[in-house]
Protein backbone atom coordinates (compact mmCIF):
# COMPACT_ATOMS: atom_id res chain seq x y z
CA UNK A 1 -4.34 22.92 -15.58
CA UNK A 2 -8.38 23.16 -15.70
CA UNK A 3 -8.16 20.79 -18.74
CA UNK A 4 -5.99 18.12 -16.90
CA UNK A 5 -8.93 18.62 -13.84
CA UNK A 6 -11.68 17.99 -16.40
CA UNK A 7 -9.88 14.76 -17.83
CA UNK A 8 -9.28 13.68 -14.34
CA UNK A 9 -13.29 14.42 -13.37
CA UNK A 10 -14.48 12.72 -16.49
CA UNK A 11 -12.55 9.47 -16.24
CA UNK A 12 -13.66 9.23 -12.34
CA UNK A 13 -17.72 9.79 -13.90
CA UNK A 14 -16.89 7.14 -16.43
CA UNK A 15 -17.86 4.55 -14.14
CA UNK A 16 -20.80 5.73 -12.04
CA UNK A 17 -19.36 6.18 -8.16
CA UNK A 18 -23.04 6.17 -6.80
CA UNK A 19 -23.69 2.54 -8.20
CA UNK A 20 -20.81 0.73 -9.18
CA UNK A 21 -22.38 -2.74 -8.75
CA UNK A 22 -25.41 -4.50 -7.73
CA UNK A 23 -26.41 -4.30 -3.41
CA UNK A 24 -25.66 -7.68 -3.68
CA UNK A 25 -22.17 -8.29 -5.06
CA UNK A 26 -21.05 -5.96 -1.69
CA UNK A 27 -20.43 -9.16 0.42
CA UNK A 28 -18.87 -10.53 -3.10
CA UNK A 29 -16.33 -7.20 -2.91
CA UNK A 30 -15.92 -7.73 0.86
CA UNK A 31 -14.96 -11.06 0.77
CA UNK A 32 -12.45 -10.98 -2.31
CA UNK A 33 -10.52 -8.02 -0.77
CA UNK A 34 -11.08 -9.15 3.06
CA UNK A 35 -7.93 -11.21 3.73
CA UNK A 36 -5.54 -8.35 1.69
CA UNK A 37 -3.77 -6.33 4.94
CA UNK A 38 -2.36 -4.24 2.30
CA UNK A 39 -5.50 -3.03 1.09
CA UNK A 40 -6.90 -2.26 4.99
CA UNK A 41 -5.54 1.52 4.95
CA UNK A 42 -7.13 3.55 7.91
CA UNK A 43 -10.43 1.88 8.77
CA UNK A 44 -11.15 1.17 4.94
CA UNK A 45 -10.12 -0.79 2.00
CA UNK A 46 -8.81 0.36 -1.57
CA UNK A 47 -9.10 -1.36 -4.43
CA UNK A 48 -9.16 -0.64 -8.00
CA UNK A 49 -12.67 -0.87 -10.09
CA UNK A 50 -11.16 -0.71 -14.07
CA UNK A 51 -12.32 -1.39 -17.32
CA UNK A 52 -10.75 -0.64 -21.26
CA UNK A 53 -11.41 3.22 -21.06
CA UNK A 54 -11.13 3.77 -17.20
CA UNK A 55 -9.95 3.23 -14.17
CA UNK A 56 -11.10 4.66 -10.39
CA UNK A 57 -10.08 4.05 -6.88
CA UNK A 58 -12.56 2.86 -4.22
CA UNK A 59 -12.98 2.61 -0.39
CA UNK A 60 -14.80 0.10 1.22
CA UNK A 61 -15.87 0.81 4.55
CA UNK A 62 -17.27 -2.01 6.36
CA UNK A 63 -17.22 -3.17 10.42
CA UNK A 64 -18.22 -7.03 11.54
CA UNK A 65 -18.66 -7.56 8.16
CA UNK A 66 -21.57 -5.24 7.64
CA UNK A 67 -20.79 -2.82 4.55
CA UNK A 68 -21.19 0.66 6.09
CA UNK A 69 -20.37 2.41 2.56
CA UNK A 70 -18.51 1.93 -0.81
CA UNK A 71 -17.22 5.51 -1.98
CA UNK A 72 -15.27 6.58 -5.41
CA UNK A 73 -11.69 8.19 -3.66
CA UNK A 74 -10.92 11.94 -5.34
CA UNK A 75 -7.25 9.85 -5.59
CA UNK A 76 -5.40 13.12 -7.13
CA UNK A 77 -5.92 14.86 -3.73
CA UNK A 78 -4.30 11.86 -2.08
CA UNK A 79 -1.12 12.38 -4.86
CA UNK A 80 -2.38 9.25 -6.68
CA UNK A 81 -2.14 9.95 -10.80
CA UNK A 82 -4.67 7.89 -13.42
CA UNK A 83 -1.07 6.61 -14.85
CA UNK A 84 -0.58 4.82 -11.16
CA UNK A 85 -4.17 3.28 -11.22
CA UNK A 86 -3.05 2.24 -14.60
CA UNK A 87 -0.15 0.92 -13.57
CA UNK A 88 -1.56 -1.25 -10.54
CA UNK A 89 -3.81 -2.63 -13.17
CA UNK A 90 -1.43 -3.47 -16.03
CA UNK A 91 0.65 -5.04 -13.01
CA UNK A 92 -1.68 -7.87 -12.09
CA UNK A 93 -0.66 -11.00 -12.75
CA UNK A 94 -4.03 -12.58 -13.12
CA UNK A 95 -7.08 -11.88 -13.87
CA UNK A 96 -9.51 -10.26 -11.61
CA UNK A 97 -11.61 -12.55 -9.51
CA UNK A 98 -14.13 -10.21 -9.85
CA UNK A 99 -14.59 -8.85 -13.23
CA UNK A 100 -12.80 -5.38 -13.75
CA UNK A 101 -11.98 -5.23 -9.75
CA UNK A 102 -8.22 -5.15 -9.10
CA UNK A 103 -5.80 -5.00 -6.32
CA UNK A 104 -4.05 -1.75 -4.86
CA UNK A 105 -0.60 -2.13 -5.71
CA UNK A 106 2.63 -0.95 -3.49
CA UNK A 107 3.01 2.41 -4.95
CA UNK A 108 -0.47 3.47 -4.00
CA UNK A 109 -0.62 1.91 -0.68
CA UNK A 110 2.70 3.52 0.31
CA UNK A 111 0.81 6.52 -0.48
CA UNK A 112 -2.43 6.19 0.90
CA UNK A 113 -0.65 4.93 4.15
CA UNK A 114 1.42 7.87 4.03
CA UNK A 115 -1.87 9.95 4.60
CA UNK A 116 -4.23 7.88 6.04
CA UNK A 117 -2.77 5.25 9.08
CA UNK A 118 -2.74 7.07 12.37
């Protein structure tokens, strides 16, 4: 089990969680993923950042428009497995509006809701 916990922890580091994109790409993010009600779980939105080696789920916290925080989501404590970020990638149809930024798909927003919408 400690291995399967290190794989998980390395492949959320593989895409640093502290800087995932420039300050100025967050109205970019906010704006792409704005008008999804299935990515507004709780007071947040999820989305998927993913590239060829990883994949990691993120909230965006944000209130009149004003980004309050962006935050990498420990998504194994919410029951969410790398194969179902994997999934919700392979799943798109198209390609990402922003590059490697993809959309929550139904499986993890059932489960996030599940949690998360009081």
């Amino acid at each position: 089990m400690a291995q399967a916990n290190k794989t998980v922890e390395n492949r959320i580091r593989g895409i640093n969680p502290r800087a995932p994109y420039d300050p100025m790409q967050y109205s970019e993010v906010l704006q792409w993923i704005g008008d999804r009600q299935e990515a507004f779980i709780g007071s947040s939105y999820y989305y998927i950042l993913a590239d060829d080696r990883v994949s990691s789920l993120y909230r965006l916290t944000a209130s009149g428009g004003t980004l309050y925080s962006v935050q990498t989501v420990d998504y194994p404590s919410y029951g969410i497995s790398v194969e179902d970020l994997e999934d919700a990638v392979r799943e798109s149809e198209e390609e990402p509006e922003l590059l490697h930024h993809y959309h929550i798909n139904a499986h993890i927003e059932k489960k996030l809701r599940s949690l998360l919408d009081i």
